[in-house]
N, C-alpha and C. Protein backbone atom coordinates (compact mmCIF):
# COMPACT_ATOMS: atom_id res chain seq x y z
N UNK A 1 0.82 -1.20 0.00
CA UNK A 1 0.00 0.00 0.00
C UNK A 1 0.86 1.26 0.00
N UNK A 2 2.22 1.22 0.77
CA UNK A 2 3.12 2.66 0.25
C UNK A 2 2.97 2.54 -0.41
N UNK A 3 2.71 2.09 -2.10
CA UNK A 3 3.39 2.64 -3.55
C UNK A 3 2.04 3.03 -3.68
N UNK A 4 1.03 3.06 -3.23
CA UNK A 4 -0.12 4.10 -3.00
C UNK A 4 0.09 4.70 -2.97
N UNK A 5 0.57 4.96 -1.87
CA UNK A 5 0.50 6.29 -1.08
C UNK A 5 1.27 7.79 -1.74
N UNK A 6 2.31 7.05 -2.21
CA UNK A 6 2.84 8.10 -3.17
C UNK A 6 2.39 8.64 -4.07
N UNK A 7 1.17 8.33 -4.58
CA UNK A 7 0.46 8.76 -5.93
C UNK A 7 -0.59 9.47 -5.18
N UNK A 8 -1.36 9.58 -4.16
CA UNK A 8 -1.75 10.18 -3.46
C UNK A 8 -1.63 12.13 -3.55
N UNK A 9 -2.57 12.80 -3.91
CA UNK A 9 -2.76 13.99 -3.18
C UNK A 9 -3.72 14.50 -1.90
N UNK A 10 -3.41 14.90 -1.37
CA UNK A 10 -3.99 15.11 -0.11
C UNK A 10 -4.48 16.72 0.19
N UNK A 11 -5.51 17.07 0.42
CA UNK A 11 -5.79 18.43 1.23
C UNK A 11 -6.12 18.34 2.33
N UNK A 12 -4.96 19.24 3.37
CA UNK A 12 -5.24 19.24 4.39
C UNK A 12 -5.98 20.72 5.19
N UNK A 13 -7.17 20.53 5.48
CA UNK A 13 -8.16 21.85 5.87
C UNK A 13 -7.81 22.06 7.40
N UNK A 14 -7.18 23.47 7.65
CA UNK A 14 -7.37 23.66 9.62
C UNK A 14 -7.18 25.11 9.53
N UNK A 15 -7.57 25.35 10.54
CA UNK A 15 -7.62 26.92 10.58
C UNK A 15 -6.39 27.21 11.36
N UNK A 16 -5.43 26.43 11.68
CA UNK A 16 -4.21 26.69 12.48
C UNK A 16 -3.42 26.12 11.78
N UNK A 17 -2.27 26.96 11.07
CA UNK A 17 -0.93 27.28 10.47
C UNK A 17 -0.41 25.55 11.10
N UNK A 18 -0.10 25.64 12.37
CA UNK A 18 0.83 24.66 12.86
C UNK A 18 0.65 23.16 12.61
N UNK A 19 -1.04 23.20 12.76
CA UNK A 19 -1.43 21.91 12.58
C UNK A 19 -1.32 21.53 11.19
N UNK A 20 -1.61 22.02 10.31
CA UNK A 20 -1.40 22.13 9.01
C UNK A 20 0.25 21.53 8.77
N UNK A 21 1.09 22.20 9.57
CA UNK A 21 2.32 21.91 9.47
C UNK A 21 2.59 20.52 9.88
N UNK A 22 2.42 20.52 10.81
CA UNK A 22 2.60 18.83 11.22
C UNK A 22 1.77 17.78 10.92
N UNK A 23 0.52 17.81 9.71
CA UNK A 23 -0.51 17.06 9.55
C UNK A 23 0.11 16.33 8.13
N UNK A 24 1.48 17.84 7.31
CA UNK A 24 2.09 17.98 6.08
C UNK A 24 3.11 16.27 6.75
N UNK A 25 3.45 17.05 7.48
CA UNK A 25 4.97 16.46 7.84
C UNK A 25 4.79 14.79 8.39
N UNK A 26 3.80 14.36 8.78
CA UNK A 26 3.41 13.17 9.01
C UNK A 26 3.47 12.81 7.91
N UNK A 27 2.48 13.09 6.81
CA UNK A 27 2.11 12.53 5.37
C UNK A 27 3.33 12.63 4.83
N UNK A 28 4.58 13.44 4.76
CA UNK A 28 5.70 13.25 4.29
C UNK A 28 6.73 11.97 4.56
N UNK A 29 6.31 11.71 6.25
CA UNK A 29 7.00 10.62 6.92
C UNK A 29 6.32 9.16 5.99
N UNK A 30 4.70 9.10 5.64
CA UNK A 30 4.13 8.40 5.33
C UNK A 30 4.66 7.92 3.92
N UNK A 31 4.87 8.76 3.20
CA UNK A 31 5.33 9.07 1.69
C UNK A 31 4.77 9.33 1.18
N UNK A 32 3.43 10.14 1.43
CA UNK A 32 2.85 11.08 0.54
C UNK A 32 3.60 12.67 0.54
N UNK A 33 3.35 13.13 -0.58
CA UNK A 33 4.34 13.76 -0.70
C UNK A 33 3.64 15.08 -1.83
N UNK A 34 2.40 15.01 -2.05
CA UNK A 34 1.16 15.71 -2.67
C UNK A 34 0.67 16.23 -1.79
N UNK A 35 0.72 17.20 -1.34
CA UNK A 35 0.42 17.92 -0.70
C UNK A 35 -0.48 19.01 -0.87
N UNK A 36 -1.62 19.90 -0.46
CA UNK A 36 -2.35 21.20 -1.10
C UNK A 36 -3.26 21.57 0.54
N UNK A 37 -3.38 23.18 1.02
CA UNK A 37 -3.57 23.55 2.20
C UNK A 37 -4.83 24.01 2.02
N UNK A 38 -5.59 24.68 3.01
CA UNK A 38 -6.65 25.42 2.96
C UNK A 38 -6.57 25.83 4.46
N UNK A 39 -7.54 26.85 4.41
CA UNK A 39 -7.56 27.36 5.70
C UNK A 39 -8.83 27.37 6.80
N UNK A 40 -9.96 27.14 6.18
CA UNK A 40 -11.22 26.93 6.12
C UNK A 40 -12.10 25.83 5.02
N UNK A 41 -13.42 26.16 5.50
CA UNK A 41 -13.96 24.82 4.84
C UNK A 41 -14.02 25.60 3.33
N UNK A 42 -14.36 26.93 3.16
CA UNK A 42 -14.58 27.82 2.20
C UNK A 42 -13.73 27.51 1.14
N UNK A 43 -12.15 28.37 1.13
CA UNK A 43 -11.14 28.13 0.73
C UNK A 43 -11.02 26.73 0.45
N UNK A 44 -11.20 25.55 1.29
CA UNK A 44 -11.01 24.17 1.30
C UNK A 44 -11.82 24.02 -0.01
N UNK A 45 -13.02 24.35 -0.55
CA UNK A 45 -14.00 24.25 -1.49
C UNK A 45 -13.26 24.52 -2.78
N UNK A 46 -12.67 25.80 -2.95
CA UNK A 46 -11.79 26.20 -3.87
C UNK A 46 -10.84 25.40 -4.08
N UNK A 47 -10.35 25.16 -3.23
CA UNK A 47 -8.81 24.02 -3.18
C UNK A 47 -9.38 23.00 -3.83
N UNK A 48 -10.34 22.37 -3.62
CA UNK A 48 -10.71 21.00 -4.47
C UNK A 48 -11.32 21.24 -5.60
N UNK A 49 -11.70 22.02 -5.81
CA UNK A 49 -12.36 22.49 -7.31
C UNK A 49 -10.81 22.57 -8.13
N UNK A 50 -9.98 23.40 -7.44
CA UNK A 50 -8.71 23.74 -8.42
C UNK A 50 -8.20 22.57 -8.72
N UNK A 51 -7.99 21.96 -7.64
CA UNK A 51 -6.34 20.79 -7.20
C UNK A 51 -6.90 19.18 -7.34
N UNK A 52 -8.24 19.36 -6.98
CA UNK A 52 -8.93 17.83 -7.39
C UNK A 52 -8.16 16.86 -6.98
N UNK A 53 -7.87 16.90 -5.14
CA UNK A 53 -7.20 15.68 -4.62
C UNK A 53 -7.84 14.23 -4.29
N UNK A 54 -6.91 13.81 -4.21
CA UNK A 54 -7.74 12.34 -3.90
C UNK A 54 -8.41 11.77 -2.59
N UNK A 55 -7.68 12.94 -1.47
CA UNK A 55 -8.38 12.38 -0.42
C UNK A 55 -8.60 14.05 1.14
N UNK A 56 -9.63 14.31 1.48
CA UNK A 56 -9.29 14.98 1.95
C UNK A 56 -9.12 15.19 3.44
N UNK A 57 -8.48 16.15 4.11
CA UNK A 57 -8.12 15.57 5.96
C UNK A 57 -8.41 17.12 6.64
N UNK A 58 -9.60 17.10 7.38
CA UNK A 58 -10.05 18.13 7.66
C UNK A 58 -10.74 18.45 9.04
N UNK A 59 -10.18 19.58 9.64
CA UNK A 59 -10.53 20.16 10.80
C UNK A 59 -11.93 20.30 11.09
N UNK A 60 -12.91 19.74 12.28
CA UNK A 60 -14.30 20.05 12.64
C UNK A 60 -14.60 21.94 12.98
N UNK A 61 -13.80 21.93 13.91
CA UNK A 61 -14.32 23.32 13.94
C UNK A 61 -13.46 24.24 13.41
N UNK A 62 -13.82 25.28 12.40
CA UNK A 62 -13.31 26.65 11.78
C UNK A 62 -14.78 27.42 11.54
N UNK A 63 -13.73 28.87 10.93
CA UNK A 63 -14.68 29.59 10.81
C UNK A 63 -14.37 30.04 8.86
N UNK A 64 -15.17 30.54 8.15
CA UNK A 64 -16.72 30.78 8.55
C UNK A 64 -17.36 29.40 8.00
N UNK A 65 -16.79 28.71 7.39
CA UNK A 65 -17.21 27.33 7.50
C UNK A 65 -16.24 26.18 7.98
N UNK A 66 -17.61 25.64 9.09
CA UNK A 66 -17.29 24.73 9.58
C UNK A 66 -16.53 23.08 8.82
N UNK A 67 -16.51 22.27 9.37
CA UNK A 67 -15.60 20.86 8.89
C UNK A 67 -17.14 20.05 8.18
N UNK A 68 -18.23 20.61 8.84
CA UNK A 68 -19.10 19.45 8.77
C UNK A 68 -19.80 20.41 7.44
N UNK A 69 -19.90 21.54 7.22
CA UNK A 69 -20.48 22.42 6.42
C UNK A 69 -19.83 21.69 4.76
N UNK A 70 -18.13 21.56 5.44
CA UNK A 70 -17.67 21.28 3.75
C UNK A 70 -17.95 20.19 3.06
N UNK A 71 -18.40 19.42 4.17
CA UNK A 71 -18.43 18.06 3.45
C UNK A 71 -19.67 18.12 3.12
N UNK A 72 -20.69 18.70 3.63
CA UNK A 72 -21.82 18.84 3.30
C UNK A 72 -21.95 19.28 1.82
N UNK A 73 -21.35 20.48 1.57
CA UNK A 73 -20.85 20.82 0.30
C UNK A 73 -20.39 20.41 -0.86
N UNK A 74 -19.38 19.87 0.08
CA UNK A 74 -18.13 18.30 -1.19
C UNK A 74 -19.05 17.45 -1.45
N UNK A 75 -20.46 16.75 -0.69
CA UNK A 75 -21.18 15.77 -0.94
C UNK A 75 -21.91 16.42 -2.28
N UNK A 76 -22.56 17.48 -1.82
CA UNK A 76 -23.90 17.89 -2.71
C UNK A 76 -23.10 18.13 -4.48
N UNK A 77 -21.87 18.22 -4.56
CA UNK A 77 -21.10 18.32 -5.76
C UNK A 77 -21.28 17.20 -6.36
N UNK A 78 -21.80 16.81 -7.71
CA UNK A 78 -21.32 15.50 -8.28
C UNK A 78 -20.03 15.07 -8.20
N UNK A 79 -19.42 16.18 -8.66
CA UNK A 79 -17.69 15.93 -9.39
C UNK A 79 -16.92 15.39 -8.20
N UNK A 80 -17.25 16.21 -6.98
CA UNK A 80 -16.40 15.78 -5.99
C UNK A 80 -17.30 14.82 -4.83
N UNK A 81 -18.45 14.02 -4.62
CA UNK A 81 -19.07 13.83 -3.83
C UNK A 81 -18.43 12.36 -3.16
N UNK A 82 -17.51 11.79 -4.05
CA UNK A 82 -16.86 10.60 -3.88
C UNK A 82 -15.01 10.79 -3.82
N UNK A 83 -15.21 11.90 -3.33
CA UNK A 83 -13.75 12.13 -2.38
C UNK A 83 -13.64 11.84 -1.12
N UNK A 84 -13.01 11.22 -0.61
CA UNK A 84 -13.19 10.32 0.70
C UNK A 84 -12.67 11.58 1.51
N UNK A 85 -13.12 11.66 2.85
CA UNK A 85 -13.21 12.78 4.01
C UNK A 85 -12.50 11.80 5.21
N UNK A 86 -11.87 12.43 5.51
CA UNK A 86 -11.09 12.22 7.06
C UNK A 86 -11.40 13.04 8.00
N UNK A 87 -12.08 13.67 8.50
CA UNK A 87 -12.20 14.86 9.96
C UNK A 87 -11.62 14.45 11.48
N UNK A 88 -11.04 15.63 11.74
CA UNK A 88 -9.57 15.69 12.49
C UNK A 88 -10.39 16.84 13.76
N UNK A 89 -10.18 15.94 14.97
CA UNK A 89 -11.15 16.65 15.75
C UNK A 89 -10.93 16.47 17.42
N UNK A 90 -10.87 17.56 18.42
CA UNK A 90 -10.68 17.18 20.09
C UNK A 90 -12.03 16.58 20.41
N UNK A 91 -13.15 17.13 19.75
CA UNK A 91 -14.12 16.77 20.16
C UNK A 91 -15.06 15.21 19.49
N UNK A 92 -14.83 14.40 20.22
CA UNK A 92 -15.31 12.27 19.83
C UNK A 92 -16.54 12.10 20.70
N UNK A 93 -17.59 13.36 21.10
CA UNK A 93 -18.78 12.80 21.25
C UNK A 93 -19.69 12.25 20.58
N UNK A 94 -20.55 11.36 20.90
CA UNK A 94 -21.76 10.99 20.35
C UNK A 94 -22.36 11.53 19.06
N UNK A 95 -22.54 12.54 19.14
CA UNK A 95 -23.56 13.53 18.52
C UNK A 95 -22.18 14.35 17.36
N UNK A 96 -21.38 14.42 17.77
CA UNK A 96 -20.41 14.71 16.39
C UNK A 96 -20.06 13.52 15.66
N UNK A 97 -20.16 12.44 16.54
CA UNK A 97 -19.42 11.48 15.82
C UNK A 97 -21.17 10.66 14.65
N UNK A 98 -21.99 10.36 15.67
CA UNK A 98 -22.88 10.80 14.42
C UNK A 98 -23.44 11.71 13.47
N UNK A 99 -23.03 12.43 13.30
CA UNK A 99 -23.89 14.01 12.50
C UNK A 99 -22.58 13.72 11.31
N UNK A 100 -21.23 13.41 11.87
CA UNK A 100 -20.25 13.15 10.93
C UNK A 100 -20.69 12.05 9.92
N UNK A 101 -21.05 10.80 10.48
CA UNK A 101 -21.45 9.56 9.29
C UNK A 101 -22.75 10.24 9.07
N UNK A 102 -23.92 10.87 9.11
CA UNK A 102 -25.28 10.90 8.54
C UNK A 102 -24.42 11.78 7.52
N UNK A 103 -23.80 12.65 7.31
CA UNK A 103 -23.05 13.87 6.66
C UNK A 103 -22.25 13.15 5.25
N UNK A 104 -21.72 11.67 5.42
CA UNK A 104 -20.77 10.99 4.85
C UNK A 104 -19.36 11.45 5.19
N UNK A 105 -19.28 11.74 6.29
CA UNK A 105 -17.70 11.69 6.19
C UNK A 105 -17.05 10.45 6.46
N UNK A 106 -15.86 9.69 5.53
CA UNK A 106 -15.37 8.25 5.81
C UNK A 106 -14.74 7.95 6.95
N UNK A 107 -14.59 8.80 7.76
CA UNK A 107 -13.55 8.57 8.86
C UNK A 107 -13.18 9.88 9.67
N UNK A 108 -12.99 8.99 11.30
CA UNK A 108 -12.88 10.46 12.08
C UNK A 108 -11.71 10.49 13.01
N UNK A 109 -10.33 10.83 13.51
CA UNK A 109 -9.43 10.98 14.00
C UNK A 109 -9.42 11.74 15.16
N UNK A 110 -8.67 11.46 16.29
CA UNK A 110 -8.79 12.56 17.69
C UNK A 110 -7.96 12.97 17.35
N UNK A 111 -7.89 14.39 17.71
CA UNK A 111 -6.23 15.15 17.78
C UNK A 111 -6.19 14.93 19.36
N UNK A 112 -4.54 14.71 19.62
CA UNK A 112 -3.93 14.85 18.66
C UNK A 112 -3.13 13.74 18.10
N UNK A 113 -3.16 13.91 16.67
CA UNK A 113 -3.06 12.48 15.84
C UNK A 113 -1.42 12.09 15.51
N UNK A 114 -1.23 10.45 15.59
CA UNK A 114 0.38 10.23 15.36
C UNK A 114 0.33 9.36 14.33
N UNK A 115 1.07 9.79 13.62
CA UNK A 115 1.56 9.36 12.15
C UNK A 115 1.00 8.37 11.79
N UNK A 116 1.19 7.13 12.83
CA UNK A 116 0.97 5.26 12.46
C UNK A 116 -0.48 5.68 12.41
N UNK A 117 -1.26 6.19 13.53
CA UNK A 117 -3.11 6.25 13.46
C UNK A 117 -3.84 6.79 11.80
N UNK A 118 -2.88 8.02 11.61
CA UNK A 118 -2.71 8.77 10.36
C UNK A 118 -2.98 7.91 9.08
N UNK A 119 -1.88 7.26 8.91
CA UNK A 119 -1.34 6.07 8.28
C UNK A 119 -2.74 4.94 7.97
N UNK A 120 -2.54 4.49 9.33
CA UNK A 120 -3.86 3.72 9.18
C UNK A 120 -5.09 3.93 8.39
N UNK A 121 -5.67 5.17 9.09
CA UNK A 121 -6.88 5.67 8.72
C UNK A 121 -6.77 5.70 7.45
N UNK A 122 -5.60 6.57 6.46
CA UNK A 122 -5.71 6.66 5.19
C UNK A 122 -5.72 5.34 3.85
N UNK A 123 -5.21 4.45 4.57
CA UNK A 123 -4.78 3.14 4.03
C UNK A 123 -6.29 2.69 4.10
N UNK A 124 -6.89 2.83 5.45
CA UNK A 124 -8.47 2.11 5.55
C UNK A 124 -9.58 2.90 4.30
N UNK A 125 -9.67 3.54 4.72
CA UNK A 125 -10.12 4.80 3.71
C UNK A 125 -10.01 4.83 2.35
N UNK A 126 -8.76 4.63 1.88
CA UNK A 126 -8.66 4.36 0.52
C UNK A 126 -9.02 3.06 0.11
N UNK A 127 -8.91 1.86 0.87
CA UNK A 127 -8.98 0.44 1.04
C UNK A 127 -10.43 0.54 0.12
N UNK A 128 -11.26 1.27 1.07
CA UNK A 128 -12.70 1.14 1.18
C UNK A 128 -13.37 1.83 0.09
N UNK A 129 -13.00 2.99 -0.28
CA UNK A 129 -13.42 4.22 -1.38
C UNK A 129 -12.97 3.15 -3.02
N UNK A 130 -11.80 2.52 -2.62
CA UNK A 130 -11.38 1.63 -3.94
C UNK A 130 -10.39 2.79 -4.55
C-alpha cells in the first residue's frame, strides 16, 4: 500500500498554520508527498475544485465554514461527492461522531493524531473508497 501512497494527493483543511504543518509532515513521513492547504472549509472548497485531490483531511471546527459544512458541500457536488473525508477533531462525542457519518464523512481521528493512526486511517479509507 506505500506505492499508494505516493500517488496520493492530499488536502489538508485547519484553521491553524501549525497543525497544518505537522498534519504535512506526518504525510511526508508516510510518503505522501502531494500535498495542497486550505484554511477553512470555504477556501477548502476552492482548493478542491482547483487541485482535485484524492483524499481529503479536515478540521471540525473553523470559521466561517465549519468541517461538517464542507463536506456537506463536497457531498452535494457530483464531481467531488466521492472524495473520501477524514475529519480531524478534540471533540469524539456521540452527537459529532454521528452528525459526521449521517453527513458521509469516511472517517474520524482525535487530535492529537500520530503518524501510524494517520497512516492507518488513510490506508483504511482508501482500502474502502477503492
Amino acid at each position: 500500500m506505500t506505492a499508494a501512497l505516493d500517488r496520493l494527493k492530499v488536502l489538508i483543511i485547519d484553521d491553524q498554520d501549525f497543525v497544518r504543518a505537522i498534519i504535512r509532515k506526518m504525510l511526508g513521513q508516510i510518503g505522501i508527498a502531494s500535498v495542497v492547504e486550505a484554511r477553512d472549509g470555504s477556501s477548502g472548497l476552492d482548493v478542491t475544485e482547483r487541485e482535485r485531490p484524492d483524499l481529503v483531511i479536515c478540521d471540525v471546527r473553523m470559521r466561517p465554514l465549519d468541517g461538517f459544512g464542507f463536506v456537506r458541500s463536497l457531498r452535494a457536488h457530483p464531481d467531488n461527492a466521492a472524495i473520501p473525508v477524514i475529519l480531524l477533531t478534540a471533540h469524539t462525542d456521540e452527537a459529532t461522531l454521528a452528525l459526521a457519518e449521517d453527513i458521509g464523512v469516511d472517517a474520524f481521528l482525535a487530535k492529537p493524531v500520530l503518524a501510524p493512526a494517520l497512516k492507518d486511517k488513510i490506508v483504511q479509507v482508501i482500502a474502502t473508497r477503492g
